[in-house]
C-alpha atoms as a PDB file:
ATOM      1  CA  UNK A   1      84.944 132.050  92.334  1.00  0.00           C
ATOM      2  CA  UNK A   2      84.355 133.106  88.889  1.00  0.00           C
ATOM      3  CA  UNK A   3      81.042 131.826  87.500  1.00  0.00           C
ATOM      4  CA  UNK A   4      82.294 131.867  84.252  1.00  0.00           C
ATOM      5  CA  UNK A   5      85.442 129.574  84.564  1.00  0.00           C
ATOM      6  CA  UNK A   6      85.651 125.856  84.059  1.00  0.00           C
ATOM      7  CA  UNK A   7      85.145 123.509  87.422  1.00  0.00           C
ATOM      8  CA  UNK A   8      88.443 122.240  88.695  1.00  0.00           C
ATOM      9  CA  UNK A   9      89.820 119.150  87.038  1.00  0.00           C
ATOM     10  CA  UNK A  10      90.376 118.580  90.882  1.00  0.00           C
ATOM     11  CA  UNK A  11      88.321 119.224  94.172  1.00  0.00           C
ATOM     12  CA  UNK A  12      90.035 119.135  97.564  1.00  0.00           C
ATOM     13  CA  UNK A  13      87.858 118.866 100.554  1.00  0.00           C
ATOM     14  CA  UNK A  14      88.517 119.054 104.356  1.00  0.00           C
ATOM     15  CA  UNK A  15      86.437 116.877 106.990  1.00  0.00           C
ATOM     16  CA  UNK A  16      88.535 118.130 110.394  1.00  0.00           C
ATOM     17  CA  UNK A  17      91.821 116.497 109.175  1.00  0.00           C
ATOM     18  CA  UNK A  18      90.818 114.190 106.819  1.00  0.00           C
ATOM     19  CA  UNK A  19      91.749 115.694 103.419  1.00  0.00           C
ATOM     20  CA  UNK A  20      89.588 114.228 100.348  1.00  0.00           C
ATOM     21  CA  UNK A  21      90.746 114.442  96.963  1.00  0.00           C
ATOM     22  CA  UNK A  22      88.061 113.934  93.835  1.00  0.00           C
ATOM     23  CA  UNK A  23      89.069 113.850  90.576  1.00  0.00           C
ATOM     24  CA  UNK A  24      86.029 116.257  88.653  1.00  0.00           C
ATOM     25  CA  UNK A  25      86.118 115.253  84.945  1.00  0.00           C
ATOM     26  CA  UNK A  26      82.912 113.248  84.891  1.00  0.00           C
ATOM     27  CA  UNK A  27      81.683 114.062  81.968  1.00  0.00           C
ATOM     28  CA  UNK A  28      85.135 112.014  80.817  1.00  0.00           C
ATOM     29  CA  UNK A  29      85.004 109.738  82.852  1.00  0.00           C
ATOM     30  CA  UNK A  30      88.077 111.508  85.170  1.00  0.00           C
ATOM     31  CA  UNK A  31      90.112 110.846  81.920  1.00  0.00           C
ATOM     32  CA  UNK A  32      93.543 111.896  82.968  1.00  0.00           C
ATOM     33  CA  UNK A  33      95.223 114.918  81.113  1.00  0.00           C
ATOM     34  CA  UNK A  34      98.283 117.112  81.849  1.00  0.00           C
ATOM     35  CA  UNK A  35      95.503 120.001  83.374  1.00  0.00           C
ATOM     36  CA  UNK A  36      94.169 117.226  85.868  1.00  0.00           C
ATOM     37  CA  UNK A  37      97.610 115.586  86.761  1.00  0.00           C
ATOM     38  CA  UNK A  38      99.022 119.065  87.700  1.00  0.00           C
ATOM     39  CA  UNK A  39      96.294 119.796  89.677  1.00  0.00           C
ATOM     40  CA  UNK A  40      96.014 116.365  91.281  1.00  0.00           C
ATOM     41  CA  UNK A  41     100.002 116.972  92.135  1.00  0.00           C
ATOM     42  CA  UNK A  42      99.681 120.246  93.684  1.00  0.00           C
ATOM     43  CA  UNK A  43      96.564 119.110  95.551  1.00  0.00           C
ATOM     44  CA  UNK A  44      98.481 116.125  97.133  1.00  0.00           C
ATOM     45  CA  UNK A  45     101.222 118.434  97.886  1.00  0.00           C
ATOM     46  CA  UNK A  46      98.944 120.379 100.023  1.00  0.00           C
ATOM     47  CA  UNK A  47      98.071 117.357 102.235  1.00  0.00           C
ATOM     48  CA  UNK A  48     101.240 117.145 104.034  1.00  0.00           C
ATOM     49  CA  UNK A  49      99.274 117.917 106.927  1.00  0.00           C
ATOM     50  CA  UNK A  50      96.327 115.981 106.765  1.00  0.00           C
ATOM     51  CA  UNK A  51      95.616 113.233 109.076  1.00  0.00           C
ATOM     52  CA  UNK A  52      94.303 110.476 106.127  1.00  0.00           C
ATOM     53  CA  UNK A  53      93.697 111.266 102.154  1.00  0.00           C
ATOM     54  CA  UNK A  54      91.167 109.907 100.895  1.00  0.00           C
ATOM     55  CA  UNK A  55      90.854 109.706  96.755  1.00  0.00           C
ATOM     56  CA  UNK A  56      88.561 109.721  94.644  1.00  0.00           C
ATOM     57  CA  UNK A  57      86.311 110.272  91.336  1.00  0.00           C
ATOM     58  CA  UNK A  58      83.472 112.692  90.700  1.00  0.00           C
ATOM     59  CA  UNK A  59      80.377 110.800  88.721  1.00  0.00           C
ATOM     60  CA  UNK A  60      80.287 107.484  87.460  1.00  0.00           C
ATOM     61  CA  UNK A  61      84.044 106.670  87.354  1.00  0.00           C
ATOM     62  CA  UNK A  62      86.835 106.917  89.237  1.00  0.00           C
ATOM     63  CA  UNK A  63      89.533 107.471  86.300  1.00  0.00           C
ATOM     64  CA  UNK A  64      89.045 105.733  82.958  1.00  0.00           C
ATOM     65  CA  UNK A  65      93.272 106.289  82.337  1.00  0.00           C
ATOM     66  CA  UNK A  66      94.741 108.355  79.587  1.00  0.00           C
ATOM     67  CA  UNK A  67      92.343 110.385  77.457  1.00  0.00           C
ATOM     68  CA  UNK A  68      92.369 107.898  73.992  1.00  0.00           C
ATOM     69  CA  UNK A  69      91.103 111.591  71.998  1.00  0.00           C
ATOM     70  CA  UNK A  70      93.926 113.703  73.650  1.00  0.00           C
ATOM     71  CA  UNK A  71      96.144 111.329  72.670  1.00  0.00           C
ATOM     72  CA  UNK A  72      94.514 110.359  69.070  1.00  0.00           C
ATOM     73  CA  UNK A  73      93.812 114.125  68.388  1.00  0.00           C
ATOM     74  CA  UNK A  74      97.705 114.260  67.887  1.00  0.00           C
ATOM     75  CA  UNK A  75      98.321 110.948  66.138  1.00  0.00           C
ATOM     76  CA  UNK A  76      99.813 112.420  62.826  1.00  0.00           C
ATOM     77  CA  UNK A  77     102.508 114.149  64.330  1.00  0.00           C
ATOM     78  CA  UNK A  78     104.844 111.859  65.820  1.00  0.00           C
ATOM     79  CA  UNK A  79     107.076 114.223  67.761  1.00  0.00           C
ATOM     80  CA  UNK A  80     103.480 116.198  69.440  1.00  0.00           C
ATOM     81  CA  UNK A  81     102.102 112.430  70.055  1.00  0.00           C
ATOM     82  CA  UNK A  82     105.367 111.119  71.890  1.00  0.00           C
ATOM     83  CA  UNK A  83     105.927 114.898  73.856  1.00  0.00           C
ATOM     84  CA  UNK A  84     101.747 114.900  74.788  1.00  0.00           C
ATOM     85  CA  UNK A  85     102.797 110.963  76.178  1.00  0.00           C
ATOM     86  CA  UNK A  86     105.631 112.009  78.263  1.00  0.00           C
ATOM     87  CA  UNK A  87     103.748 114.818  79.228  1.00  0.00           C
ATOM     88  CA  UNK A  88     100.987 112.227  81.057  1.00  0.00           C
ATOM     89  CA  UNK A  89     102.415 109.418  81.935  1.00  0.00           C
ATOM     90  CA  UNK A  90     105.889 111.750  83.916  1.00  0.00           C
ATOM     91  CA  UNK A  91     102.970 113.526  85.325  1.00  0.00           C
ATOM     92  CA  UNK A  92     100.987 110.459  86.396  1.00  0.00           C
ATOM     93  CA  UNK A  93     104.640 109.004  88.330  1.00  0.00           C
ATOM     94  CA  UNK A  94     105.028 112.462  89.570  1.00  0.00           C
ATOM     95  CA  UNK A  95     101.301 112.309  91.303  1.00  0.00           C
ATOM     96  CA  UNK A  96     102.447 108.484  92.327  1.00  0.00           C
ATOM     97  CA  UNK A  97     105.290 109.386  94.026  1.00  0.00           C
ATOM     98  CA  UNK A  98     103.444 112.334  95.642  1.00  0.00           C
ATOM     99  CA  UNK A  99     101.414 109.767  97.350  1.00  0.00           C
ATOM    100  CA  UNK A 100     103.666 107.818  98.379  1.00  0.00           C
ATOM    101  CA  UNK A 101     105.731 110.583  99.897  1.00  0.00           C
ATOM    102  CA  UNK A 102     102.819 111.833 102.165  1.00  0.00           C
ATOM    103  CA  UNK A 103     103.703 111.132 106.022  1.00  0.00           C
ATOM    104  CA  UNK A 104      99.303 109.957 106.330  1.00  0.00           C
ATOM    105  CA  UNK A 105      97.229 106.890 105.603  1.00  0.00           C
ATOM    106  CA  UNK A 106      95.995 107.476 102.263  1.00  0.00           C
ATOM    107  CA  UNK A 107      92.762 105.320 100.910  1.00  0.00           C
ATOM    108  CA  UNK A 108      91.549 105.164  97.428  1.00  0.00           C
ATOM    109  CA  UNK A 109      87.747 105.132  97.512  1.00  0.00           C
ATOM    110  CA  UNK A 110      87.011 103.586  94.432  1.00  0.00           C
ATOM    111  CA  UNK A 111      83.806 104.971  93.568  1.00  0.00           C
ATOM    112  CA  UNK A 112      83.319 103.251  89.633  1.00  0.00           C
ATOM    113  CA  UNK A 113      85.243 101.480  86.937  1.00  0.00           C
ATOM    114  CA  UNK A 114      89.498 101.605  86.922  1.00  0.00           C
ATOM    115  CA  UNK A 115      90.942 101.776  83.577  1.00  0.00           C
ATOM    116  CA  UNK A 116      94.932 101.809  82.024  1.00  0.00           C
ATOM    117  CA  UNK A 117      96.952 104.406  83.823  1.00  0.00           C
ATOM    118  CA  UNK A 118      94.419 105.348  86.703  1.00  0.00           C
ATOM    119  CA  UNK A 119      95.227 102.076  88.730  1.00  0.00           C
ATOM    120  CA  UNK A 120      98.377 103.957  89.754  1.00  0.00           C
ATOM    121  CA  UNK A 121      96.178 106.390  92.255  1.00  0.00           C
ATOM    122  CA  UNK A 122      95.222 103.287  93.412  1.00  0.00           C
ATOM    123  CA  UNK A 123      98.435 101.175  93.933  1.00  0.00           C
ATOM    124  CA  UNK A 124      99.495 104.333  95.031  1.00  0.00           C
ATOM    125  CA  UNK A 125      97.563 104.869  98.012  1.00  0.00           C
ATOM    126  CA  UNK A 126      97.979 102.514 101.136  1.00  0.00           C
ATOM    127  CA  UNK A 127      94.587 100.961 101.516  1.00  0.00           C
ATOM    128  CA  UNK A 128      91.859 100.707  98.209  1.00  0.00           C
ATOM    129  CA  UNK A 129      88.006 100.419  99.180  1.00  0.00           C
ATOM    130  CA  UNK A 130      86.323  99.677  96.405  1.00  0.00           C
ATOM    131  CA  UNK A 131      82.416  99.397  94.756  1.00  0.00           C
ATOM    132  CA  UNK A 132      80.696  96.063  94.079  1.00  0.00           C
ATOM    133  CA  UNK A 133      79.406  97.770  91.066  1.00  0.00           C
ATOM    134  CA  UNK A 134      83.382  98.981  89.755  1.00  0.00           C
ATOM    135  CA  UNK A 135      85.468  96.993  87.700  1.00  0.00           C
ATOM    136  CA  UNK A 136      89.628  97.595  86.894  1.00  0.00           C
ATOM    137  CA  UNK A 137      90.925  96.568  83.356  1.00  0.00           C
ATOM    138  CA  UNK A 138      94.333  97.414  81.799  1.00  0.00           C
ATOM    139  CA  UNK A 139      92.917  98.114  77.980  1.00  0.00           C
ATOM    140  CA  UNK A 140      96.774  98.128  77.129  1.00  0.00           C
ATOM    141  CA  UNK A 141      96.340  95.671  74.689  1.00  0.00           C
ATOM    142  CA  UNK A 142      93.586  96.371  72.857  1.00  0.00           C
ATOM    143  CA  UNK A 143      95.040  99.611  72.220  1.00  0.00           C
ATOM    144  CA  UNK A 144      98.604  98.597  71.789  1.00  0.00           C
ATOM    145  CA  UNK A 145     100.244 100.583  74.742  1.00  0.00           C
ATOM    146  CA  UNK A 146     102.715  99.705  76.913  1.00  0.00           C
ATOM    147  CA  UNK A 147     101.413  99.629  80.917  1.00  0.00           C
ATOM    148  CA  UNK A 148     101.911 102.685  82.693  1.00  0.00           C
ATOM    149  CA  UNK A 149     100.954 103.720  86.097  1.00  0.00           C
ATOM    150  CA  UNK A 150     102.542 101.260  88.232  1.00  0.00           C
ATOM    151  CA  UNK A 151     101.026  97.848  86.600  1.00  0.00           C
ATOM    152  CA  UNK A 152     104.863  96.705  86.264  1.00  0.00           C
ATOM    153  CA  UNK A 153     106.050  98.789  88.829  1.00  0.00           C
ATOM    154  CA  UNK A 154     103.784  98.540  91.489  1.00  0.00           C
ATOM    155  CA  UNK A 155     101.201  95.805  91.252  1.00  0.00           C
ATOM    156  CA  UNK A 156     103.495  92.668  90.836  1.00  0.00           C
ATOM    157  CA  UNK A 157     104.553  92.809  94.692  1.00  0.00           C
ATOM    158  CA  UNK A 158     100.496  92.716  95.396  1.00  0.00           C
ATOM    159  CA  UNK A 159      99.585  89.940  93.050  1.00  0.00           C
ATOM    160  CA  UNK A 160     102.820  88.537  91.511  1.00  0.00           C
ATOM    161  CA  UNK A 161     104.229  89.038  88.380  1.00  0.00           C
ATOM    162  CA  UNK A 162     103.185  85.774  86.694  1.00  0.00           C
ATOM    163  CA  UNK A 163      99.383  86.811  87.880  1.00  0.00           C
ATOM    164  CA  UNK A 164     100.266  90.380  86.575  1.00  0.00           C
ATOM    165  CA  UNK A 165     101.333  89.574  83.040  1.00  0.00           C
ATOM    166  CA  UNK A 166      98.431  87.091  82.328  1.00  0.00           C
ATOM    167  CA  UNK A 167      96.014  89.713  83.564  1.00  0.00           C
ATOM    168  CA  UNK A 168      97.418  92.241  80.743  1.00  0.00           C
ATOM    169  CA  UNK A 169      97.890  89.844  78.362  1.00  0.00           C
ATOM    170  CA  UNK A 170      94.422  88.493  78.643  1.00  0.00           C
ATOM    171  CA  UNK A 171      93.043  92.333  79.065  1.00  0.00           C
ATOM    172  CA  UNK A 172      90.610  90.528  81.213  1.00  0.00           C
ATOM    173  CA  UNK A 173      88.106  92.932  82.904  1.00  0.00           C
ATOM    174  CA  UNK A 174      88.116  92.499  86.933  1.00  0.00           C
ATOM    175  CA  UNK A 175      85.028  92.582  88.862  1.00  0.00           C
ATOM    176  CA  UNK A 176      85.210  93.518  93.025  1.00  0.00           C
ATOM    177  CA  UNK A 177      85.491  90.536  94.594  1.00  0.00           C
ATOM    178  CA  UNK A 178      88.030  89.483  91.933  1.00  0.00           C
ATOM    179  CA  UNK A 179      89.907  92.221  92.520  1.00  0.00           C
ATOM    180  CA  UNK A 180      89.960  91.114  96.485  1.00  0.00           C
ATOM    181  CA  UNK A 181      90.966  87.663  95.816  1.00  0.00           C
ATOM    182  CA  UNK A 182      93.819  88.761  93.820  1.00  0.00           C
ATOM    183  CA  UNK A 183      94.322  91.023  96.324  1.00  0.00           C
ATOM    184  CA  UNK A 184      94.636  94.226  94.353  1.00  0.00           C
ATOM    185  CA  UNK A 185      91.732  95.932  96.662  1.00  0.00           C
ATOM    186  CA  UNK A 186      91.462  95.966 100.823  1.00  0.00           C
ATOM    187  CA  UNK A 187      87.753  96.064 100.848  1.00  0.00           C
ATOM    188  CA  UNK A 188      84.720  95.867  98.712  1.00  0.00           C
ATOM    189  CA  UNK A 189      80.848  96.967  99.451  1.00  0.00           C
ATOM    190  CA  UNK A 190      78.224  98.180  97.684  1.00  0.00           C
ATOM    191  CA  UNK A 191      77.383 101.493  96.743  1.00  0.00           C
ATOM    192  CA  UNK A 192      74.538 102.582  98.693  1.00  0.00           C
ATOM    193  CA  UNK A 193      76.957 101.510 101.480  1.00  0.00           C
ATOM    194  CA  UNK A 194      79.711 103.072 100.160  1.00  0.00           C
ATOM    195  CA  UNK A 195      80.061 106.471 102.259  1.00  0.00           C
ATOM    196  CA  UNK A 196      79.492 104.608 105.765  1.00  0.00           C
ATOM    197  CA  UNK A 197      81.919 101.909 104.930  1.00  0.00           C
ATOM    198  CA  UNK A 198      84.466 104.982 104.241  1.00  0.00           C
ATOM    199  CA  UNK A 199      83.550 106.869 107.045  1.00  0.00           C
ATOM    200  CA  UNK A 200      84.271 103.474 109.316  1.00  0.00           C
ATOM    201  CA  UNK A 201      87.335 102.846 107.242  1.00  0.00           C
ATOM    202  CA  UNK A 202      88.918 106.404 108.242  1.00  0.00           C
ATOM    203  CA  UNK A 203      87.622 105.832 111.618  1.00  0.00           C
ATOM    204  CA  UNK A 204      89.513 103.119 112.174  1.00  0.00           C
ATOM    205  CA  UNK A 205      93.000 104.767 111.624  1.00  0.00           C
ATOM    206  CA  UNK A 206      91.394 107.834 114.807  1.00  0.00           C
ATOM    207  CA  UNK A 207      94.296 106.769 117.047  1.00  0.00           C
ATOM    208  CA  UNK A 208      97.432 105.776 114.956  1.00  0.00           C
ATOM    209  CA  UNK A 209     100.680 107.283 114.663  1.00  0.00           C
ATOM    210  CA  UNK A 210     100.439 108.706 110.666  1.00  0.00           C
ATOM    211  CA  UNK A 211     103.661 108.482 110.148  1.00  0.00           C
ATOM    212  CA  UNK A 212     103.974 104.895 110.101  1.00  0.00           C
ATOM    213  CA  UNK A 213     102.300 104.810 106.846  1.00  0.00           C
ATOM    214  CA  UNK A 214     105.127 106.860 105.371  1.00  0.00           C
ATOM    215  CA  UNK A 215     107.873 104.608 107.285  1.00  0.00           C
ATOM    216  CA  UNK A 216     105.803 101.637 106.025  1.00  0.00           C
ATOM    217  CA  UNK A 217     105.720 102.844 102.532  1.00  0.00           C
ATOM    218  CA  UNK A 218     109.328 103.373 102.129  1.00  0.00           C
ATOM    219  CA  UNK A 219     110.618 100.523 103.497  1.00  0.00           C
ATOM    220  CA  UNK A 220     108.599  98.443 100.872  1.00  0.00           C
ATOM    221  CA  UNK A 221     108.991 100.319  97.737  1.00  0.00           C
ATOM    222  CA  UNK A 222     112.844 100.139  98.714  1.00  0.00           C
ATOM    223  CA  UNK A 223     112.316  95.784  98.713  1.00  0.00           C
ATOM    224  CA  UNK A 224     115.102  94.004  97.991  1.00  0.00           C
ATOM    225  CA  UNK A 225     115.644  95.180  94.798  1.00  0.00           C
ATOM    226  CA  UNK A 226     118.500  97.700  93.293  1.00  0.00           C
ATOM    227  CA  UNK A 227     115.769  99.628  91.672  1.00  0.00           C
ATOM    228  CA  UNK A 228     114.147 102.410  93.212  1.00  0.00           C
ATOM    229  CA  UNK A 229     109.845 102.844  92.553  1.00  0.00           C
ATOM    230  CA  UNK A 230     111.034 105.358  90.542  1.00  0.00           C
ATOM    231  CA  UNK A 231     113.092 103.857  88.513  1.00  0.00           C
ATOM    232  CA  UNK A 232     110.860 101.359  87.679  1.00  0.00           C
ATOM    233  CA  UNK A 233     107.714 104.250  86.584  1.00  0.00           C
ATOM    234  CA  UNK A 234     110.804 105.804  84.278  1.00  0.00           C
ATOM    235  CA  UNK A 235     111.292 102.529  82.739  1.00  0.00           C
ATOM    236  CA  UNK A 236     107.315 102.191  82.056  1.00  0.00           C
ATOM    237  CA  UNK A 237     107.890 105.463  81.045  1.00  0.00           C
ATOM    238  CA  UNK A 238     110.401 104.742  78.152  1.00  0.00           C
ATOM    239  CA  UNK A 239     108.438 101.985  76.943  1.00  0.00           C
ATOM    240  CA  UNK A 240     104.886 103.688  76.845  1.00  0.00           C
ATOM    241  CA  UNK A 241     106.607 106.318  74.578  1.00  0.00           C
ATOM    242  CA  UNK A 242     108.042 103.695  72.346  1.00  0.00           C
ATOM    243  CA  UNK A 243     105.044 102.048  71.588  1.00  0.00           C
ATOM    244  CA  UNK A 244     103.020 104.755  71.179  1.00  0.00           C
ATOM    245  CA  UNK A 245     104.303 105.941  68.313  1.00  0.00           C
ATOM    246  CA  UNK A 246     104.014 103.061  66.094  1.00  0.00           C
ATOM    247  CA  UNK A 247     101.326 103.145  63.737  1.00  0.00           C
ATOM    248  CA  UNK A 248      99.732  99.828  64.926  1.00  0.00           C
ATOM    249  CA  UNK A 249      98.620 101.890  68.231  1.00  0.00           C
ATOM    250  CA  UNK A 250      97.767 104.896  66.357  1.00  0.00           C
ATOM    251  CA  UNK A 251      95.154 102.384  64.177  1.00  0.00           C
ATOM    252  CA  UNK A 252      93.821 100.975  67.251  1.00  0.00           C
ATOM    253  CA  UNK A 253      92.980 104.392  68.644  1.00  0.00           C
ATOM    254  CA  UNK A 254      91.534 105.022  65.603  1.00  0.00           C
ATOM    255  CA  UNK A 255      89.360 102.342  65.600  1.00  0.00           C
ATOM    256  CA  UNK A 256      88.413 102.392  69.694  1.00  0.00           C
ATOM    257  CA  UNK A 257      87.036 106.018  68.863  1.00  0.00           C
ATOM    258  CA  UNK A 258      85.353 105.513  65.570  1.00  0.00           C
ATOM    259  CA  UNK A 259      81.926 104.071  66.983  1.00  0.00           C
ATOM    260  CA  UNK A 260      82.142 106.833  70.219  1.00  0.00           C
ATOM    261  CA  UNK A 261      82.531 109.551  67.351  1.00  0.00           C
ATOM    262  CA  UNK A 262      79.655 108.221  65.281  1.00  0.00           C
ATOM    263  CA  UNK A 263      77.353 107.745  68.136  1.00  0.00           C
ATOM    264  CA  UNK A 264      78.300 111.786  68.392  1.00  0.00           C
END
């Protein structure tokens, strides 16, 4: 390893045949950017053989979404803004639909707070353990986005869509054991418990067949409906582009990082 390079936007682990995936941008709160994304898809591509995933953040977080200053530093150029968003947000379905295709269990471990387009790593995954002291929010409309990462696409056959589109209207911030009533999350504990009650969790799935998760997950993202889970990401897709153009969105960003940048 070079000393002098950056750490990994991503860390893969191995524990026997349990692979673990951490997202490493603490210091940004595990913002996600094109560098991460790519890394995140090649690392789940290289868990094809793994018996569980389990992912996860590094720090505090576990993903605060789409980095607000990536996006913001390219606000007065339309055509850079709209390419950087398609750059993201295809990268984000691309990492979705990379966990979904693995033939293992996959868990996210949800180590700290969930925000915008990080929930799909979540919805993504199979089984979601997550902190007492986390919280999920959408910020989509305090920033005047369009939802991304599976909130349309994914979460409405968890909660329902009438429970999905009050949630990001409202932009209501979900604590854990909100988040398990709704039933967006499996499990909840608290942190100091957090590593045993993963360890347990991925001891419990010691003697099934992985595949079944994969025959699971494909069967249920097929439904009953004519559109595929891919599909639907495109279509969140087309819309997050569209609205984040507009110069209403580019104000808000404006304003969401003026009192970050003056606090230095």
């Amino acid at each position: 390893m070079n000393p002098g390079a950056p750490p990994s936007p991503v860390l893969v682990s191995r524990d026997g045949d349990v692979a673990r995936i951490t997202l490493n941008r603490p210091g940004h709160g595990n913002a996600l950017e094109p560098g991460l994304l790519h890394a995140l898809c090649a690392a789940i591509g290289d868990c094809h053989d793994a018996r569980a995933v389990v992912l996860t953040g590094a720090g505090r977080a576990f993903s605060s979404g789409g980095d607000i200053r990536e996006f913001h530093a390219r606000a007065d150029n339309v055509a850079s803004l709209q390419a950087f968003g398609d750059t993201v947000v295809s990268s984000l379905n691309r990492a979705i639909l990379a966990l979904r295709d693995l033939p293992c269990p996959t868990i996210a471990a949800i180590n700290g707070p969930v925000t915008g387009g990080s929930i799909g790593l979540v919805l993504g995954c199979d089984i979601a353990l997550m902190s007492r002291e986390a919280f999920i929010q959408p910020y989509y409309a305090k920033m005047g986005f369009a939802p991304d990462g599976g909130w349309t696409a994914l979460l409405p056959a968890r909660i329902g869509s009438g429970r999905t589109a009050s949630w990001l209207a409202l932009d209501s911030r979900i604590d854990a054991d909100t988040a398990l009533a709704m039933g967006v999350v499996d499990r909840i504990c608290a942190s100091d418990d957090f590593t045993d009650q993963l360890a347990a969790l991925i001891h419990e799935l010691d003697d099934h067949d992985p595949q079944t998760a994969l025959a699971s997950r494909q069967l249920l993202d097929a439904g009953d409906s004519s559109h595929t889970l891919a599909d639907r990401l495109e279509r969140e897709l087309d819309s997050f582009k569209r609205m984040l153009v507009r110069p209403e969105t580019r104000q808000r960003m404006a304003a969401f990082l003026a009192p970050r940048e003056a606090a230095g």
